[in-house]
Structure formats: structure tokens, C-alpha cells
Protein backbone atom coordinates (compact mmCIF):
# COMPACT_ATOMS: atom_id res chain seq x y z
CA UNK A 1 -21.86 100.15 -111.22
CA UNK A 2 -23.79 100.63 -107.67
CA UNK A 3 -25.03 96.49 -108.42
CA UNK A 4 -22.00 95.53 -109.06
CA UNK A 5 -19.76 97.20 -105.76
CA UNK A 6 -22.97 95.68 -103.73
CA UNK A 7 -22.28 92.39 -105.33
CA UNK A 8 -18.83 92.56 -104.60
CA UNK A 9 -19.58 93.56 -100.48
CA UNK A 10 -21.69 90.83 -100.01
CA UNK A 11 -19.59 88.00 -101.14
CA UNK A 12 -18.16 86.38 -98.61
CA UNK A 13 -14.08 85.58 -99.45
CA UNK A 14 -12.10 82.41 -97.34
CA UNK A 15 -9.32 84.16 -95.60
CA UNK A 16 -5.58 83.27 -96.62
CA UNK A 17 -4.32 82.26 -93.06
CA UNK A 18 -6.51 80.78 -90.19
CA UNK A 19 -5.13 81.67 -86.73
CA UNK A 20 -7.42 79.90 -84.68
CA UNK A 21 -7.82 77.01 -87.12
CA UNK A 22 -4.10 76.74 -87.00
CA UNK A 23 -3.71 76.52 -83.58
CA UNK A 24 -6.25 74.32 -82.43
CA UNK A 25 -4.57 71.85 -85.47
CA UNK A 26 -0.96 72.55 -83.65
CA UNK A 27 -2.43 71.47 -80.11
CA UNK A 28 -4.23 68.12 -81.41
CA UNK A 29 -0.91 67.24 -82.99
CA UNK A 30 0.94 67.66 -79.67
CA UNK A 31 -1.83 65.86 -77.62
CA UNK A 32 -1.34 62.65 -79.63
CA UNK A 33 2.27 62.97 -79.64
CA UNK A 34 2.39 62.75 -75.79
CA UNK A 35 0.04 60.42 -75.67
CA UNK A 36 2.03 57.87 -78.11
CA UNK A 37 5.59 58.92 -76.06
CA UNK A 38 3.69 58.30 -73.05
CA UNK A 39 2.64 55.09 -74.04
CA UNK A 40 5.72 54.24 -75.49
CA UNK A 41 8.07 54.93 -72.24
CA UNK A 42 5.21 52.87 -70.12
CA UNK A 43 5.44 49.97 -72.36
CA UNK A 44 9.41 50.11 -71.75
CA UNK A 45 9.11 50.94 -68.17
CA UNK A 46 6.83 47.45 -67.72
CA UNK A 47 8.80 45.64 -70.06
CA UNK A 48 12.04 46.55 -67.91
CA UNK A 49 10.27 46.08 -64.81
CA UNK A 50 9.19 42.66 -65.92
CA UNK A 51 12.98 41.00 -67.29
CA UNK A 52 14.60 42.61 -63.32
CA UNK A 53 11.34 40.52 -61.72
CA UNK A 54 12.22 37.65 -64.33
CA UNK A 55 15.88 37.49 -63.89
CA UNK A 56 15.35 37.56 -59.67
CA UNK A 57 12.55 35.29 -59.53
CA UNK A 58 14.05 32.70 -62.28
CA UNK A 59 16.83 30.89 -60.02
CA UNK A 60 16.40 32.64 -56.67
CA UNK A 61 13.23 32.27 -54.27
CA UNK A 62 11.48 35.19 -52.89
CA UNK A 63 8.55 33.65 -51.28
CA UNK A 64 9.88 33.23 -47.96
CA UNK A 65 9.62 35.96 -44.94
CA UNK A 66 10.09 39.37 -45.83
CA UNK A 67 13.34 41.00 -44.57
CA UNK A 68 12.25 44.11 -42.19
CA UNK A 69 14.44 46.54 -40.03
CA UNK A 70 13.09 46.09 -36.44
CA UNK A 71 13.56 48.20 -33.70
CA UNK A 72 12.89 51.76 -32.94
CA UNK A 73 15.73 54.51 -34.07
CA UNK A 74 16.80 56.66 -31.58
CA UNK A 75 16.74 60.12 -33.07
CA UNK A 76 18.40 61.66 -29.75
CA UNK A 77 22.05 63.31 -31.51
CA UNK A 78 24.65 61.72 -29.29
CA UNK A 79 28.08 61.06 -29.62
CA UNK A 80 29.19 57.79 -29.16
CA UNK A 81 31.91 57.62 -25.80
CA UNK A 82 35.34 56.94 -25.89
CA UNK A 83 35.83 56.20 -22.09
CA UNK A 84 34.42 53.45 -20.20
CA UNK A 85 31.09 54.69 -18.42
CA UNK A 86 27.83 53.91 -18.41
CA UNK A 87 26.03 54.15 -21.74
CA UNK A 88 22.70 56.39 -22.41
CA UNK A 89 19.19 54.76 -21.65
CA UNK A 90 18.29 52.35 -24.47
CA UNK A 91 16.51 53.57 -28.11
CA UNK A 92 12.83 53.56 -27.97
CA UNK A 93 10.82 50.05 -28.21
CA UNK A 94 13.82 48.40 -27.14
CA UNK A 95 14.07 46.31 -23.92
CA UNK A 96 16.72 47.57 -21.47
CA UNK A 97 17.62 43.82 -20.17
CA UNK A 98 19.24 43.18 -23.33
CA UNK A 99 21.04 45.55 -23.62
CA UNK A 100 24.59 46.03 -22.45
CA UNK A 101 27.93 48.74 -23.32
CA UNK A 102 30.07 46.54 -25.51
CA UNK A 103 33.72 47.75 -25.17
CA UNK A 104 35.78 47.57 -28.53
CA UNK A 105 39.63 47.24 -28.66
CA UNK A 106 41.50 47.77 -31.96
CA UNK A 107 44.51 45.57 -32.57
CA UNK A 108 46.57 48.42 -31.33
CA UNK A 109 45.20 48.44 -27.86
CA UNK A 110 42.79 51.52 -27.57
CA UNK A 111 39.46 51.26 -26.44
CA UNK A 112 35.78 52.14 -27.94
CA UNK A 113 32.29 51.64 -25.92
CA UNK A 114 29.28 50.98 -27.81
CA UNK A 115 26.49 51.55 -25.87
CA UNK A 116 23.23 49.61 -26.73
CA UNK A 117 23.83 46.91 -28.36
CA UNK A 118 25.58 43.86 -26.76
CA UNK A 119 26.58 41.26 -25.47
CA UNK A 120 28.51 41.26 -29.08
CA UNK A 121 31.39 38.91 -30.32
CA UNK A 122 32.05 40.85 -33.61
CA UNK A 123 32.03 44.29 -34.89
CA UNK A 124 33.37 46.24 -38.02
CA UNK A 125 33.74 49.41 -39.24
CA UNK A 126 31.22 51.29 -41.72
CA UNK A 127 32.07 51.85 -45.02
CA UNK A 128 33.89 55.44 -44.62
CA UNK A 129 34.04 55.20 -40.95
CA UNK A 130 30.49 56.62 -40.39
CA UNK A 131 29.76 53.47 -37.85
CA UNK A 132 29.75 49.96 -36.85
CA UNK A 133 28.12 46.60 -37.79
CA UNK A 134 28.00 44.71 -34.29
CA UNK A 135 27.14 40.61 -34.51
CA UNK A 136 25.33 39.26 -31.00
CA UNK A 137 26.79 36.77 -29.62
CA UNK A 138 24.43 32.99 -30.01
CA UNK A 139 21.44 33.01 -27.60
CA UNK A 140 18.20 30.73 -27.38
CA UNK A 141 16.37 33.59 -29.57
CA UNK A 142 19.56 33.37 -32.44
CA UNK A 143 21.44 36.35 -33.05
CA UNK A 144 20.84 39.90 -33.82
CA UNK A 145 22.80 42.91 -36.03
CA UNK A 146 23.19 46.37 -35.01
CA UNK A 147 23.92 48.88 -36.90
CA UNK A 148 25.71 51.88 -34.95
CA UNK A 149 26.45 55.13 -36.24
CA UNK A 150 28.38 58.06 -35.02
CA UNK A 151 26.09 60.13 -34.72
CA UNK A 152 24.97 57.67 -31.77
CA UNK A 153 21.52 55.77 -33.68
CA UNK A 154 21.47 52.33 -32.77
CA UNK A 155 19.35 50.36 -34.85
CA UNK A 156 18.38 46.63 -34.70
CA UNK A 157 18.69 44.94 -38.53
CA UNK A 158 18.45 41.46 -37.60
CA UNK A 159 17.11 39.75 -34.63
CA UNK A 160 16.22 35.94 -34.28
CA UNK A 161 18.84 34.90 -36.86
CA UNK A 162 21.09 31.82 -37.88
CA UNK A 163 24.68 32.56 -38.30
CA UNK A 164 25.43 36.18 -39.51
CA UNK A 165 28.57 36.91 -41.67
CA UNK A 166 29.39 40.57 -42.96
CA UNK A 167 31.70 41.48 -46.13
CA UNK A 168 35.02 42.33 -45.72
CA UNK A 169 33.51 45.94 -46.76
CA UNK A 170 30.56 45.85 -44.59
CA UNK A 171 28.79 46.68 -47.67
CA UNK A 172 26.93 42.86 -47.36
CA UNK A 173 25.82 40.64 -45.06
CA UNK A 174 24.89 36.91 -45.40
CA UNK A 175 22.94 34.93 -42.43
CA UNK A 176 20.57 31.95 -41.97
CA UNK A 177 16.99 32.04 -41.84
CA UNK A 178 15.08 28.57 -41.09
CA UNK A 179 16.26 26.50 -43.97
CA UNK A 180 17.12 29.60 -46.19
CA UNK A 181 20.46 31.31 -46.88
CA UNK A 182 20.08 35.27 -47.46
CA UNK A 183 22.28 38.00 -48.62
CA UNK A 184 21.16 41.42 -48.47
CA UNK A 185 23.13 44.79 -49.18
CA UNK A 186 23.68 47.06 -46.04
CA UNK A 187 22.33 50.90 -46.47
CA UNK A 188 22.35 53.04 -44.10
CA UNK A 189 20.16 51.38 -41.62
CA UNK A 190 18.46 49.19 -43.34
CA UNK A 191 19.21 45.96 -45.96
CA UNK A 192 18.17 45.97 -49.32
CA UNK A 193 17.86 43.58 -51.93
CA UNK A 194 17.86 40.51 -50.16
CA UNK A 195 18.09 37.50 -52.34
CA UNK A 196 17.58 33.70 -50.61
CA UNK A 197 18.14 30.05 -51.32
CA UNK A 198 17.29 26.66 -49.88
CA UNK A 199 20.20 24.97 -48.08
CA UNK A 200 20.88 21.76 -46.24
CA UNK A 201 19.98 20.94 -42.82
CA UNK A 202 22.67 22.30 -40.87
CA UNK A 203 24.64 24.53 -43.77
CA UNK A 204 25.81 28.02 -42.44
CA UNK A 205 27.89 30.58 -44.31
CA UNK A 206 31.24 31.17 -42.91
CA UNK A 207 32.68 34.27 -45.13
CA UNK A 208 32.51 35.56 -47.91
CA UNK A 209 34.55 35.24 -51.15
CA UNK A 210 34.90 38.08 -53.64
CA UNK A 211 31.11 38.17 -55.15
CA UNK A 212 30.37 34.70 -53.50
CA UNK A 213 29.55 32.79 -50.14
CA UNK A 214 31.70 30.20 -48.47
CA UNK A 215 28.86 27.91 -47.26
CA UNK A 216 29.63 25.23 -44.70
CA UNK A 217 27.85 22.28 -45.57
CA UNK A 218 27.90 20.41 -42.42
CA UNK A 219 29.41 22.24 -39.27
CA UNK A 220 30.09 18.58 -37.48
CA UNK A 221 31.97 17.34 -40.89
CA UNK A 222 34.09 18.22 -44.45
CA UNK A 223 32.58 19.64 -46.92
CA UNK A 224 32.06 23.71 -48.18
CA UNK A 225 30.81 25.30 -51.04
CA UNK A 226 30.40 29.11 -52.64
CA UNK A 227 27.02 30.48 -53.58
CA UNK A 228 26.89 33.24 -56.06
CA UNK A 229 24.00 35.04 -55.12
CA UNK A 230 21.15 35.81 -57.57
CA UNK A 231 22.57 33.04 -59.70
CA UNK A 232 20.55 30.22 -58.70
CA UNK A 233 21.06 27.35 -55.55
CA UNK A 234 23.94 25.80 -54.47
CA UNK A 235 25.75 24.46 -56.84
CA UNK A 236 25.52 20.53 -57.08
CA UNK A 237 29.16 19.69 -57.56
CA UNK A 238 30.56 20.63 -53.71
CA UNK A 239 33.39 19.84 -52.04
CA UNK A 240 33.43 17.07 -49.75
CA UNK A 241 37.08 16.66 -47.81
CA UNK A 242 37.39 20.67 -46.28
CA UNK A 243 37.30 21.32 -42.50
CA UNK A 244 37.89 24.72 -42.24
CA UNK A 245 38.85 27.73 -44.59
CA UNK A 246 41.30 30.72 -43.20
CA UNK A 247 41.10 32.98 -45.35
CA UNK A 248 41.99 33.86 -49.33
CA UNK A 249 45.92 34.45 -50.88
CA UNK A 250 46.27 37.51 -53.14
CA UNK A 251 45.88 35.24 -55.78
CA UNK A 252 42.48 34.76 -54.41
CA UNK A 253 43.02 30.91 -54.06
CA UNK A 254 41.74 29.58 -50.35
CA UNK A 255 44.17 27.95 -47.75
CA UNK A 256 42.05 25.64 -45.44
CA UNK A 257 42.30 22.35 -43.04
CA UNK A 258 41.06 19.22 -44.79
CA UNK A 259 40.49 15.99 -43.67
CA UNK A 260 43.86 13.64 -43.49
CA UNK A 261 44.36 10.31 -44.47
CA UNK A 262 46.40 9.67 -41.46
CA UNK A 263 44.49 9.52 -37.96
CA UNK A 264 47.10 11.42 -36.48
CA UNK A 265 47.88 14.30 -38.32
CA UNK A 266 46.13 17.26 -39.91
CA UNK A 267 47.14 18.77 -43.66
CA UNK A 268 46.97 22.58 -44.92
CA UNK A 269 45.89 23.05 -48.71
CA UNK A 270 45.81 25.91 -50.93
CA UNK A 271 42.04 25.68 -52.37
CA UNK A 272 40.97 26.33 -56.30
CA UNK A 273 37.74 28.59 -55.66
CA UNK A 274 37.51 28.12 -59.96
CA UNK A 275 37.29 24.29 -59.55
CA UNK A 276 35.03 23.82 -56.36
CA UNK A 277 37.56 24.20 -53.84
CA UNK A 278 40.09 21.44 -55.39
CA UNK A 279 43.32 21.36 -53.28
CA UNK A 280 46.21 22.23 -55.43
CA UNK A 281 49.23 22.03 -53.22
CA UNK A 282 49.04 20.73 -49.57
CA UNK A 283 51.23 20.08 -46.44
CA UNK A 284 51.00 17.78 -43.37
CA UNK A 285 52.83 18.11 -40.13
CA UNK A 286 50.98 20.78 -37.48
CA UNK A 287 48.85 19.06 -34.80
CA UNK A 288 45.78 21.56 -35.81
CA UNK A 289 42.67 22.51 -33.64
CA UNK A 290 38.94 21.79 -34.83
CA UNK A 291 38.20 24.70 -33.80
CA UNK A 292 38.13 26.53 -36.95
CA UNK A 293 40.16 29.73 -35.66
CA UNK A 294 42.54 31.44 -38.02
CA UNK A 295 43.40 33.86 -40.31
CA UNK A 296 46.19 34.56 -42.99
CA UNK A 297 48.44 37.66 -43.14
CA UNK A 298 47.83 40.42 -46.03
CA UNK A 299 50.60 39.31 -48.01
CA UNK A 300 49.80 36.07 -47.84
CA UNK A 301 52.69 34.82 -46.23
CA UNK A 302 51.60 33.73 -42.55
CA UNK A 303 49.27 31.69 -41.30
CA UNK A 304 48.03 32.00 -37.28
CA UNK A 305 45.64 29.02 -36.01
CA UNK A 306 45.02 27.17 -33.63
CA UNK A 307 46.77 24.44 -32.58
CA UNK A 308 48.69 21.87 -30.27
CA UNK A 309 52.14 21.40 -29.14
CA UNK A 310 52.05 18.09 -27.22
CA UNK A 311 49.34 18.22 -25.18
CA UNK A 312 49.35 22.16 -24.71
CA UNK A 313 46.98 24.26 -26.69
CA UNK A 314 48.51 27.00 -28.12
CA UNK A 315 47.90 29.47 -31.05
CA UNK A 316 50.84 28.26 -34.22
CA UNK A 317 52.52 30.52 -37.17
CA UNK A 318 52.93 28.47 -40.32
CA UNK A 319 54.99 29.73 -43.33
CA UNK A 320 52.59 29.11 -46.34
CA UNK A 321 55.72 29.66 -48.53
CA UNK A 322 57.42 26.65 -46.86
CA UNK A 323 54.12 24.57 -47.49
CA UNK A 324 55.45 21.42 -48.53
CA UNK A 325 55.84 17.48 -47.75
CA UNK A 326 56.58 18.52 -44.18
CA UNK A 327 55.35 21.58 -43.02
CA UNK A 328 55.95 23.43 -39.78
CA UNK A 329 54.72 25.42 -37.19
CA UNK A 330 56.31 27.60 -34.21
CA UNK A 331 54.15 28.22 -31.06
CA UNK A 332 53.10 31.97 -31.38
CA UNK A 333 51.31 32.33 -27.98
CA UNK A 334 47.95 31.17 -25.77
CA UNK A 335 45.37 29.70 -28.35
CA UNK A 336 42.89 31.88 -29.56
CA UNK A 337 39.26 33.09 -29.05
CA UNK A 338 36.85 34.95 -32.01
CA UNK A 339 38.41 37.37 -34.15
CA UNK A 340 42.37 37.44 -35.84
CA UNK A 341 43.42 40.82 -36.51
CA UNK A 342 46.42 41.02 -39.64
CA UNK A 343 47.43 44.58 -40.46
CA UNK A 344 49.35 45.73 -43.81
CA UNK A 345 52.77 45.49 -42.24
CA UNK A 346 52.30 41.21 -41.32
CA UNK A 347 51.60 41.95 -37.63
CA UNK A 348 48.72 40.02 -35.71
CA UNK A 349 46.52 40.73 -32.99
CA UNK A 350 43.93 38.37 -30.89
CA UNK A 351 42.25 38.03 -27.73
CA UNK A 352 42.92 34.83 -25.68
CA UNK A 353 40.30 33.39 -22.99
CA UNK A 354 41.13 35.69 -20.86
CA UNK A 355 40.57 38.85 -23.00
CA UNK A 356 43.97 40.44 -22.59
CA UNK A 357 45.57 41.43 -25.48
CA UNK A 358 48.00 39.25 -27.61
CA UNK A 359 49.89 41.04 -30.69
CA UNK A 360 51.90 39.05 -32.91
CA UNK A 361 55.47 39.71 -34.67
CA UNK A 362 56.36 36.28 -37.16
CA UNK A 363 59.99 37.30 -37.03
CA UNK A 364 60.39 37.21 -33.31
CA UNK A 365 57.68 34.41 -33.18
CA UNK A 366 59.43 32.30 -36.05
CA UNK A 367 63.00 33.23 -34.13
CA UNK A 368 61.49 31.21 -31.16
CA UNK A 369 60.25 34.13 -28.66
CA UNK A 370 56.19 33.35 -28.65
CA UNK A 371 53.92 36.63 -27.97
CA UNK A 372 52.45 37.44 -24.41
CA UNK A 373 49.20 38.56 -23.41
CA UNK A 374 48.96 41.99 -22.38
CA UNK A 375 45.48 43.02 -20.28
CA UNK A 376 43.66 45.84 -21.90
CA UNK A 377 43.67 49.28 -19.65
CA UNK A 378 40.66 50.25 -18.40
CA UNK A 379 38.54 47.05 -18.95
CA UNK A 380 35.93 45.92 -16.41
CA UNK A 381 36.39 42.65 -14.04
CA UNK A 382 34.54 40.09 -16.00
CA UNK A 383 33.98 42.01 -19.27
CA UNK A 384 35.53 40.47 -22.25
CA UNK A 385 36.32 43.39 -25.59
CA UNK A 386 36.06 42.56 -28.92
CA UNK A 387 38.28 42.70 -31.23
CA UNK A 388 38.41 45.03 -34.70
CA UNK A 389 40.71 45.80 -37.27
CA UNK A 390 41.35 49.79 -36.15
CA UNK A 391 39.14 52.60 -35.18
């Protein structure tokens, strides 16, 4: 009995459950599960990152110069003023001789100074009024953006550039670069995602069109086109007998100037964006300026350009409704200079050489009783506003 129990003791018995077996098991099985997901989700990442790259790089060039933000912020918190005065000392790495206090003037009258960042010939408001986009005027250098906010930081976004056009939304801005048309997103104070495209000696965007560009092929001839960016060049099929567009209907179809087959006259067309800016309805009849200047009303309704009467220049209302065989125009007031101002209730504002004030009425205009400058209060001897939609 004694042999036997001793037997018994020494015989070593496996245990029914391993702890430490089981959990050393548990964490290899985890470890190679992570590894795989990890794996996995970096495959997919790559994969992703590689068809965005792809789909960019397939029909749009990226090899030219990279798109920067220059200048210096100014970090300083001040408000922007509302009176005419002397603006603060200029941000940081920027050179005081270029820099001037641009006055604004809304199409209501009231006045705005931006300091730091002129001379300027057009300006619009931020997306949720937090600022302004401000376009130099042309130098010997090109032109340059601004981007103010209300907070008072002036920053530089463009300097040394072609023509500059901004989105009806401020959210975009198109400009050109050497031989290169860009579009780039506007964020906070700096662009984003700019996308480019080879262009014609002498093309230069003009506006923009829903999603696309109006490009001006040649700026001494006919001829336009609209580049959807990211989706390859310009497109070969282009229009070849516009002068000048004006603007968009609600409809979204263009009204522009194109090229007449009579010496003496100019026609107005209503443009098919869908079939590469083919007229579908025209009218001849207003003596029309080469100028380019104009703008249609909200509704759609009322065109103001620039025009003759005899030998007079002078700023004409057209009725696109009446657009016909023989069309007609009414003087509205002095011709006009830059920016056309239409608000929701068919009303007009410009500025005319001298930088007073002209604010247009059709009915009283189309009833014979042309508009009359008015000089903005306040204004400076010799400084000439610019014109935006409100404040």
C-alpha cells in the first residue's frame, strides 16, 4: 500500500487548463491580427493615394512652379476702420512704398478703408463676411491678391501674376502664370489645390462659369472658351466669333458682343455654354464699346454696357427680352469704368472716370431720364474707390 501512494505522488499529471499557455496563445493571435489589418488599411491607404495622384496628374500638369502664400501675416488684432484716416504701419516683410489705404464704396454709397493693400481695382467679400479678396491693379511686376480679414491680417496670396479672376463666391480664384492657366481654392489665407494648364499666347480668363472658366483666347480678337478644371486642357473645339461676355441668364446661357457682319454695327447674342458658346438668338442695333464693360441684372432682364450715342460715349440699358431683329438701347448715364454693381431688386451701380457715384433705375432710365453721378462723401482729392456689391 505505502509503494503504491508513493507511486501515485510521484507521477507527474498534465493539468486540465493552462493559464499562462492560454494567454500567451491569445496575445500571438492578436499580434498577427493587427499586423494583417495594418497591412491591409496601408495597402488601401496607397492604393487611394495613388488613383487621387492618377486622376490629377492624368489630364492636368503639375510640374510647373509651386503655388506659395508670400508675405508676412500680421498677427497684431486690429480692427479694420470705417472712416477715412491713415491706415496702421504695414505687416511685417512687406515694403511700405507699396502699400496704400484703398477706400471701398458699396453700391449704396457708404464707405470702407482697407489699409495695406492697394492701389486695388477690385475687391469682394469673404465667404460669410469674415473679409475681403482685393485684386491690384496691372503694374510692370503683374498683379497681386490680398486677402483681408476682419480681424485686420493682411496677407499677400499672389504677387507677380497674369490676370486674376475670383468666383462669384470668393471660394476660387483663376489667374495666369507664364503660359499656364491656374485655379486654386481660397482657404483662409492661403490657396489650395491648385490645378494648371497650358494656354495660348495671349489667353486670359475673364470669369468664371458655374464649375468652369471663361477663357479669352485672344484679348485683341473673337474667340472664348470654358475650361473645366482638373478635366484636362482646353478643349479643341472653341469659339471663334465672341468679343466680349457680360455675364450668365438664370438659365445659365451667356449674353455677349460678337463680331458683326456689318462694319458698322455691333450684335448681342444669347450664348449656348453646352455647345461651345453657339449663339442661339441675337440682335443688332446698339453702337457698342470694345471695351468689354458690362454686366446683366439678376433677373436677367437688363443689360448695362458700354456704348455710343453719336459720337458721345455713354453707358446704354438694353432690354434682353426685346432682343430681336432690331434691338435698342436708352442712354443710362456717363460710360463706365471697372466694376457693375446689380442688386436683387434690378438696380445698378458704377463708378464713372471720375469716381463719383452713378446708381441706376431701368424704369426711369428706359422712361428717358439717364442717371447722374453723385461724388462719394468723404473721398480724398485724387483717390478713386472701388466698387463692391455691399458691405
Amino acid at each position: 500500500m505505502r509503494e503504491t501512494l508513493s507511486h501515485q505522488v510521484a507521477l507527474a499529471r498534465p493539468l486540465v487548463a493552462d493559464p499562462a499557455g492560454q494567454a500567451i496563445r491569445r496575445a500571438n493571435r492578436i499580434r498577427r491580427r493587427r499586423t494583417a489589418t495594418g497591412l491591409t488599411l496601408a495597402a488601401a491607404v496607397t492604393v487611394l493615394l495613388s488613383a487621387g495622384m492618377a486622376q490629377l496628374g492624368a489630364e492636368t500638369r503639375r510640374d510647373g512652379t509651386p503655388i506659395v502664400v508670400i508675405g508676412d501675416p500680421d498677427p497684431s488684432s486690429r480692427p479694420i476702420p470705417t472712416v477715412s484716416a491713415p491706415g496702421p504701419g504695414p505687416s511685417p516683410g512687406t515694403s511700405a512704398s507699396l502699400l496704400v489705404s484703398e477706400t471701398l464704396v458699396s453700391a449704396d454709397g457708404k464707405r470702407l478703408v482697407l489699409p495695406d493693400v492697394g492701389p486695388a481695382e477690385h475687391a469682394q467679400l469673404l465667404p460669410g463676411g469674415t473679409g475681403w479678396l482685393v485684386v491690384g491693379t496691372a503694374t510692370t511686376a503683374g498683379r497681386s491678391l490680398w486677402v483681408v480679414q476682419n480681424d485686420g491680417l493682411v496677407q499677400v496670396l499672389l504677387a507677380g501674376a497674369g490676370p486674376i479672376v475670383l468666383a462669384p463666391d470668393s471660394r476660387q480664384v483663376a489667374w495666369r502664370d507664364g503660359g499656364d492657366l491656374l485655379v486654386a481654392g481660397v482657404v483662409g489665407t492661403q490657396l489650395i489645390g491648385a490645378v494648371r494648364t497650358p494656354t495660348p499666347t495671349g489667353a486670359e480668363p475673364v470669369r468664371f462659369v458655374g464649375d468652369n472658366v471663361l477663357v479669352r483666347l485672344d484679348p485683341a480678337g473673337t474667340g472664348h472658351t470654358l475650361w473645366r478644371p482638373g478635366a484636362g486642357p482646353l478643349p479643341a473645339t472653341v469659339d471663334r466669333q465672341t468679343l466680349h461676355v457680360y455675364g450668365a441668364l438664370p438659365d445659365g446661357r451667356l449674353v455677349g458682343q460678337i463680331a458683326a457682319t456689318d462694319p458698322r454695327g455691333t450684335c448681342l447674342a444669347v450664348l449656348d455654354p453646352t455647345r461651345h458658346l453657339t449663339p442661339v438668338d441675337s440682335g443688332c442695333g446698339p453702337d457698342l464699346s470694345q471695351d468689354g464693360v458690362g454686366e446683366i441684372s439678376a433677373d436677367g432682364r437688363w443689360l448695362l454696357v458700354n456704348g455710343r450715342v453719336g459720337r458721345a460715349d455713354r453707358a446704354l440699358l438694353v432690354d434682353l427680352r426685346q432682343l430681336g431683329p432690331v434691338t435698342t438701347a436708352v442712354p443710362a448715364g456717363p460710360p463706365m469704368i471697372g466694376t457693375v454693381v446689380w442688386n436683387n431688386d434690378s438696380h445698378a451701380s458704377y463708378l464713372d472716370e471720375a469716381g463719383a457715384l452713378v446708381r441706376v433705375d431701368p424704369a426711369r432710365v428706359w422712361a428717358g431720364e439717364p442717371a447722374r453721378p453723385e461724388p462719394v462723401p468723404g473721398l480724398p482729392a485724387g483717390e478713386r474707390p472701388v466698387l463692391v456689391n455691399s458691405f
